[in-house]
N, C-alpha and C. Protein backbone atom coordinates (compact mmCIF):
# COMPACT_ATOMS: atom_id res chain seq x y z
N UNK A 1 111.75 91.81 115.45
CA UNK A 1 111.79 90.83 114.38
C UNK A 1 112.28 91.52 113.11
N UNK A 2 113.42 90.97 112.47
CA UNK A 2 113.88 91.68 111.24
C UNK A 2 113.09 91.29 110.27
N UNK A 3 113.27 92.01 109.12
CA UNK A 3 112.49 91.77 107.54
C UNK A 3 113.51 90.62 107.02
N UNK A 4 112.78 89.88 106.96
CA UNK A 4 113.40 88.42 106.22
C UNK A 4 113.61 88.63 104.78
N UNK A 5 114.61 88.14 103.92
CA UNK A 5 114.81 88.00 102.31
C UNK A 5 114.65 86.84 102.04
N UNK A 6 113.58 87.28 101.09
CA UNK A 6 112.39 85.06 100.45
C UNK A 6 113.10 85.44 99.42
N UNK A 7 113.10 83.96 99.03
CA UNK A 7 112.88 83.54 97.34
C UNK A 7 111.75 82.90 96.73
N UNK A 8 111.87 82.53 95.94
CA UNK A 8 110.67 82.05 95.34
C UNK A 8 110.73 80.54 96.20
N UNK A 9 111.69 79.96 96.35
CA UNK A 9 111.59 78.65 96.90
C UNK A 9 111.00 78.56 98.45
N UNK A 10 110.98 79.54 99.09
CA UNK A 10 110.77 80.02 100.30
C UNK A 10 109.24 80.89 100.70
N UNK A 11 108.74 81.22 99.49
CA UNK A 11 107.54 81.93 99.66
C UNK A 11 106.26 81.16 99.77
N UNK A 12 106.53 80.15 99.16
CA UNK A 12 105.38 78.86 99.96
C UNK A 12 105.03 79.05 101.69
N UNK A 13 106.50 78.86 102.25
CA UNK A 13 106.23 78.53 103.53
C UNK A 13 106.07 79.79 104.12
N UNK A 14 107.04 81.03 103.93
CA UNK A 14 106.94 82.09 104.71
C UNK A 14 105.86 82.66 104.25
N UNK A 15 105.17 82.94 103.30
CA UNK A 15 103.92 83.59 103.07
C UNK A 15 102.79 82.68 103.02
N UNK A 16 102.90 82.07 101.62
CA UNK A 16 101.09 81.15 101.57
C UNK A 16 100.91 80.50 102.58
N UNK A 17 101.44 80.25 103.65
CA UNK A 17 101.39 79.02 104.21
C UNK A 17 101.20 79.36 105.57
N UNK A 18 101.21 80.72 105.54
CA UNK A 18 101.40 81.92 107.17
C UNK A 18 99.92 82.10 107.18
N UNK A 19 99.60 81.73 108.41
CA UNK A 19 98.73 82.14 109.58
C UNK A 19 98.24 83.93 109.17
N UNK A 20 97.65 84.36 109.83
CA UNK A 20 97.70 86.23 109.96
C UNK A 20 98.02 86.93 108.80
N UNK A 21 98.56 88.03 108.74
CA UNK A 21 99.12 88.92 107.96
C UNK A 21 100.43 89.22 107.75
N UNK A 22 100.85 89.19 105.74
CA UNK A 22 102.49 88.95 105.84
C UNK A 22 102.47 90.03 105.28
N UNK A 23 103.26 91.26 104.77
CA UNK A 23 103.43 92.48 104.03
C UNK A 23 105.08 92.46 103.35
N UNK A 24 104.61 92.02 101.93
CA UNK A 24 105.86 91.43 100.80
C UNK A 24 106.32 92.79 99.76
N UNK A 25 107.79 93.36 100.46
CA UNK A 25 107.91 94.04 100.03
C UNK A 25 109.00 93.47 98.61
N UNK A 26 108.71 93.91 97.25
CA UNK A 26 109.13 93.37 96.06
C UNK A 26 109.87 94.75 95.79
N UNK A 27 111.27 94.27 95.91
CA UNK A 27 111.98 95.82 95.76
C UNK A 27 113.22 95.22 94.76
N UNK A 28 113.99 95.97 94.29
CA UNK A 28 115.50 95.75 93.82
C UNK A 28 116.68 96.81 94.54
N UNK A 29 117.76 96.31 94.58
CA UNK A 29 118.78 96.87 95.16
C UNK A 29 118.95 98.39 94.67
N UNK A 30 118.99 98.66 93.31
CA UNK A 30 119.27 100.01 92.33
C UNK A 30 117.88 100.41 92.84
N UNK A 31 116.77 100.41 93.32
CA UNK A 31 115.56 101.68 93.44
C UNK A 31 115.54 102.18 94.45
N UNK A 32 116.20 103.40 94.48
CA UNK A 32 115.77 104.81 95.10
C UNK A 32 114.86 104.36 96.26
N UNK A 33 113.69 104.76 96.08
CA UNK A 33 112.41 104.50 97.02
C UNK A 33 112.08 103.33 97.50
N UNK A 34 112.61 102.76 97.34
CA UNK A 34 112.91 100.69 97.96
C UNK A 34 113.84 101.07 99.15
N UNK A 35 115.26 102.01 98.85
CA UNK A 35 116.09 102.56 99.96
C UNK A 35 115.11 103.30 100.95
N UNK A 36 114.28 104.07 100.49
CA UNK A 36 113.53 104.71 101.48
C UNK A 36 112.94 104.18 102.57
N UNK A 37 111.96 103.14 102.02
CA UNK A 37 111.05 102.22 102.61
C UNK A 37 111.97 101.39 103.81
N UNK A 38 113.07 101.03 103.17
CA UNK A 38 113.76 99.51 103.92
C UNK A 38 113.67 99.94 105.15
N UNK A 39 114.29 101.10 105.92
CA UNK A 39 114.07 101.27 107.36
C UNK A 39 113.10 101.26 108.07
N UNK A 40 111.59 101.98 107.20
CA UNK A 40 110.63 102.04 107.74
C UNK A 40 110.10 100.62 107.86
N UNK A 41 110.18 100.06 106.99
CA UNK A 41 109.87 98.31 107.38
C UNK A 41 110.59 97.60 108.72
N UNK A 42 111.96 98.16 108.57
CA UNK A 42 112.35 97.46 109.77
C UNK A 42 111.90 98.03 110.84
N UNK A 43 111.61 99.08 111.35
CA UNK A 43 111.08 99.92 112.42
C UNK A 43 109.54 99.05 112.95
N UNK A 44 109.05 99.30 111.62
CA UNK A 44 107.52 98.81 111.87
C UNK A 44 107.56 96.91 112.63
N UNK A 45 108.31 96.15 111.34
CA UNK A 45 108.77 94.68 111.86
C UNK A 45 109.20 94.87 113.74
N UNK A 46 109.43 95.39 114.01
CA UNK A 46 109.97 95.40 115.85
C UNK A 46 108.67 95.77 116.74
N UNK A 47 108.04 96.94 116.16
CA UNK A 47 106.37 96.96 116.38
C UNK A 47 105.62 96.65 116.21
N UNK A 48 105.15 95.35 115.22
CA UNK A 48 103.82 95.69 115.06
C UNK A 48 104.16 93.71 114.95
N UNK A 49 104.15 92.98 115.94
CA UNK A 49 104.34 91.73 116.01
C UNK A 49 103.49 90.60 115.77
N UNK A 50 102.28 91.49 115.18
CA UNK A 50 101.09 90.44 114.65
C UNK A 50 101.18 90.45 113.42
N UNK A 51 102.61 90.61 112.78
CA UNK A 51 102.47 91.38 111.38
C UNK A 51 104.32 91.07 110.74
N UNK A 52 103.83 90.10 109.88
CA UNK A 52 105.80 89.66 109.32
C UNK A 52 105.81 90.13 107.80
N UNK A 53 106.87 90.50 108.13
CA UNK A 53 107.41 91.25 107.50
C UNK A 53 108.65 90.74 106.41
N UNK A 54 108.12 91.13 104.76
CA UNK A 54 109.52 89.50 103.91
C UNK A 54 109.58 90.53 102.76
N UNK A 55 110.80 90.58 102.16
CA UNK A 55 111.42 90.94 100.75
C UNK A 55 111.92 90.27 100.06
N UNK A 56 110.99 90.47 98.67
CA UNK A 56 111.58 89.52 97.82
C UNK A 56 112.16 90.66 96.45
N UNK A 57 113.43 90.11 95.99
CA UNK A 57 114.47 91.26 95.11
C UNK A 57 113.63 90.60 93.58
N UNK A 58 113.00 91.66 92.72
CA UNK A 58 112.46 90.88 91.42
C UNK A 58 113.42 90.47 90.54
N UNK A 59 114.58 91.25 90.49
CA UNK A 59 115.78 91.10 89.72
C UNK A 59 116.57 88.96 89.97
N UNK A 60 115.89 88.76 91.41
CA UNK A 60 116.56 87.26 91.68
C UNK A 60 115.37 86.75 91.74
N UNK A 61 114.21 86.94 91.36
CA UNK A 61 112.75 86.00 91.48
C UNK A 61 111.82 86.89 90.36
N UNK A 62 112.52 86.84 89.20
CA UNK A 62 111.60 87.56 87.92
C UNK A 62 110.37 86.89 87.81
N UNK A 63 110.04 85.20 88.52
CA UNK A 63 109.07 84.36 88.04
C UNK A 63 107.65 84.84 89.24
N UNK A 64 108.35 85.11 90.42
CA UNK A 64 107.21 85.54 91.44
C UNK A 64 106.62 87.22 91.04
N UNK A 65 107.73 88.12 90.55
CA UNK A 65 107.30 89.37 89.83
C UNK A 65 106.24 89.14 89.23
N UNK A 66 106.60 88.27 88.28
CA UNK A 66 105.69 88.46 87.22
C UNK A 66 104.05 87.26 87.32
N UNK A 67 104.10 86.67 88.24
CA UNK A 67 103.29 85.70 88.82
C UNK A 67 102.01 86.58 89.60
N UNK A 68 102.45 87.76 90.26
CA UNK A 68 101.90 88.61 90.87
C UNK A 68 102.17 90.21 90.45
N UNK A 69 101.88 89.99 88.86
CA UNK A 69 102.02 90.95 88.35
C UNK A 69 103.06 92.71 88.69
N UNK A 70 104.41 92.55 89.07
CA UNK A 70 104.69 93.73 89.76
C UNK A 70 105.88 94.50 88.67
N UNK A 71 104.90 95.49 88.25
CA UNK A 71 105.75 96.00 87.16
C UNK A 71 105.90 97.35 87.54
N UNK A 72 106.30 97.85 89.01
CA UNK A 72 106.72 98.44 89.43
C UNK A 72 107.57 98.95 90.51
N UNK A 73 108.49 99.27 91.37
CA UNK A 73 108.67 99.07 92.72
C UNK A 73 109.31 100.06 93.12
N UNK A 74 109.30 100.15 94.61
CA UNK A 74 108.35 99.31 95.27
C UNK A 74 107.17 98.77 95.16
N UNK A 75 106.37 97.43 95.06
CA UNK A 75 105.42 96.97 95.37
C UNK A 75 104.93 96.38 96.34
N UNK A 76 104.42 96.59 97.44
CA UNK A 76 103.64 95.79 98.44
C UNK A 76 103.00 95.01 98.55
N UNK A 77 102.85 93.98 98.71
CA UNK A 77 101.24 92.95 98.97
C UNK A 77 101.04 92.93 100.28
N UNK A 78 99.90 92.65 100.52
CA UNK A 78 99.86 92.50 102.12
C UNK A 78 98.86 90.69 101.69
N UNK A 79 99.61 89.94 102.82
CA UNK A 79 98.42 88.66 102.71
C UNK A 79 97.86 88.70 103.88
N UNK A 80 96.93 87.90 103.70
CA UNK A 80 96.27 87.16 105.29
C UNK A 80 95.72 85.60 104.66
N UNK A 81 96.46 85.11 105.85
CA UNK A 81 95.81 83.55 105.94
C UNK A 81 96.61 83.38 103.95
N UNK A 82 97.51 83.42 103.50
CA UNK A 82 97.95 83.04 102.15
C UNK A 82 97.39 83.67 101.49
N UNK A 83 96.32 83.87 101.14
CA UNK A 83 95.82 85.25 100.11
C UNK A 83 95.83 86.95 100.00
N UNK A 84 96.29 87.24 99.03
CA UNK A 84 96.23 88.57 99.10
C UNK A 84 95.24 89.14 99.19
N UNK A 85 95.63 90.19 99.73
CA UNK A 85 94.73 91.10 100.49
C UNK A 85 94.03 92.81 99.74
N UNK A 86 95.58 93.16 99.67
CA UNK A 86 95.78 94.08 99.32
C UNK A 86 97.27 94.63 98.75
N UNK A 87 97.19 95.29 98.20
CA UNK A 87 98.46 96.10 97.09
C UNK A 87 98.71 97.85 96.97
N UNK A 88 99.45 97.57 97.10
CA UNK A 88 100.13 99.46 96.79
C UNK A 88 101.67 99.52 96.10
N UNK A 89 101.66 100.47 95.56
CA UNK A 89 103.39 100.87 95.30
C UNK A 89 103.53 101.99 95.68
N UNK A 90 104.65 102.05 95.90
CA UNK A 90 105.65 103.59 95.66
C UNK A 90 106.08 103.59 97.10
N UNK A 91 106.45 104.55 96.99
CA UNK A 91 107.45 104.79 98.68
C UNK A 91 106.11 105.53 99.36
N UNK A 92 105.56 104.72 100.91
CA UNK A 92 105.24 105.73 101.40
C UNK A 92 105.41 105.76 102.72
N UNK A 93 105.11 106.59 103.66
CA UNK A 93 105.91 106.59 104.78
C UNK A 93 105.18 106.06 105.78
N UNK A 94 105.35 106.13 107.62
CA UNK A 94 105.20 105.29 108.21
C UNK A 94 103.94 105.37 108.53
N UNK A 95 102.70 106.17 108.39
CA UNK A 95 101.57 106.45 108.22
C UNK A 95 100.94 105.64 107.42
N UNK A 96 101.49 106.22 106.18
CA UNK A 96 100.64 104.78 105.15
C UNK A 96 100.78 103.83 105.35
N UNK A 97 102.27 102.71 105.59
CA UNK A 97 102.06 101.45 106.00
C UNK A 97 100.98 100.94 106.92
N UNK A 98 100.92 102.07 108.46
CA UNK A 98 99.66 101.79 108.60
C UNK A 98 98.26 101.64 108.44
N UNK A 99 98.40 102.46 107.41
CA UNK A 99 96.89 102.99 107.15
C UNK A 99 96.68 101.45 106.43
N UNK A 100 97.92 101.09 105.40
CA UNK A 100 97.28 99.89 104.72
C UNK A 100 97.41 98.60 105.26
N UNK A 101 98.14 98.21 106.38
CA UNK A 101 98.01 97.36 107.03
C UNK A 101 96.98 97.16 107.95
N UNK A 102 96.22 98.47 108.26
CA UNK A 102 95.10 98.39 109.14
C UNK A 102 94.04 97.77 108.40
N UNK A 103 93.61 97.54 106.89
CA UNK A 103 93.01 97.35 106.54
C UNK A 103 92.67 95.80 106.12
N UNK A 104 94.28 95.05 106.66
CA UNK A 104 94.14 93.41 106.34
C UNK A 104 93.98 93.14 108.03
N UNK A 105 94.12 93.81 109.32
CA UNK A 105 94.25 93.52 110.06
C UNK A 105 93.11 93.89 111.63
N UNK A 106 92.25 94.61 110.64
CA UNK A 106 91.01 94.69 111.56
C UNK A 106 89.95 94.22 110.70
């Protein structure tokens, strides 16, 4: 399953509105460590199938940035059942995604 690109018009249904656990990566095209991450997301999205995977660019959805406070990025959310769960930034590698996805998902 690939990492889907939301917009704000789209994050109703693909996130609040999702069942399980979604992990919203809030990146922009120009950040460094957003490049880092992108593969490891897609890697993980093909594994870990109880678990979807969505990017939203803040530069084309400044209103969801700032709705969910992300004045940094990478930023992560992880939801379950539409509410957030949990949050992290920065680049980290395929360890941490788990470590913090384990934590909306057991």
């Amino acid at each position: 399953m690939a990492v889907a690109h939301i917009d704000k018009t789209s994050f109703q249904k693909e996130v609040l509105a999702q069942k399980g656990v979604v992990l919203v990566d809030f990146y922009a095209e120009w950040c460094g460590p957003c490049k880092v991450t992108a593969p490891i997301l897609e890697d993980l999205s093909g594994e870990m199938r109880d678990v979807k995977f969505v990017k939203v660019d803040v530069d084309q959805n400044p209103d969801l940035a700032s709705l969910y406070s992300i004045f940094s990025i990478p930023t992560f959310l992880v939801f379950k059942d539409g509410k957030p769960v949990n949050q992290f930034v920065g680049a980290v590698g395929k360890e941490g995604f788990l470590s913090e996805l384990s934590k909306a998902t057991t």
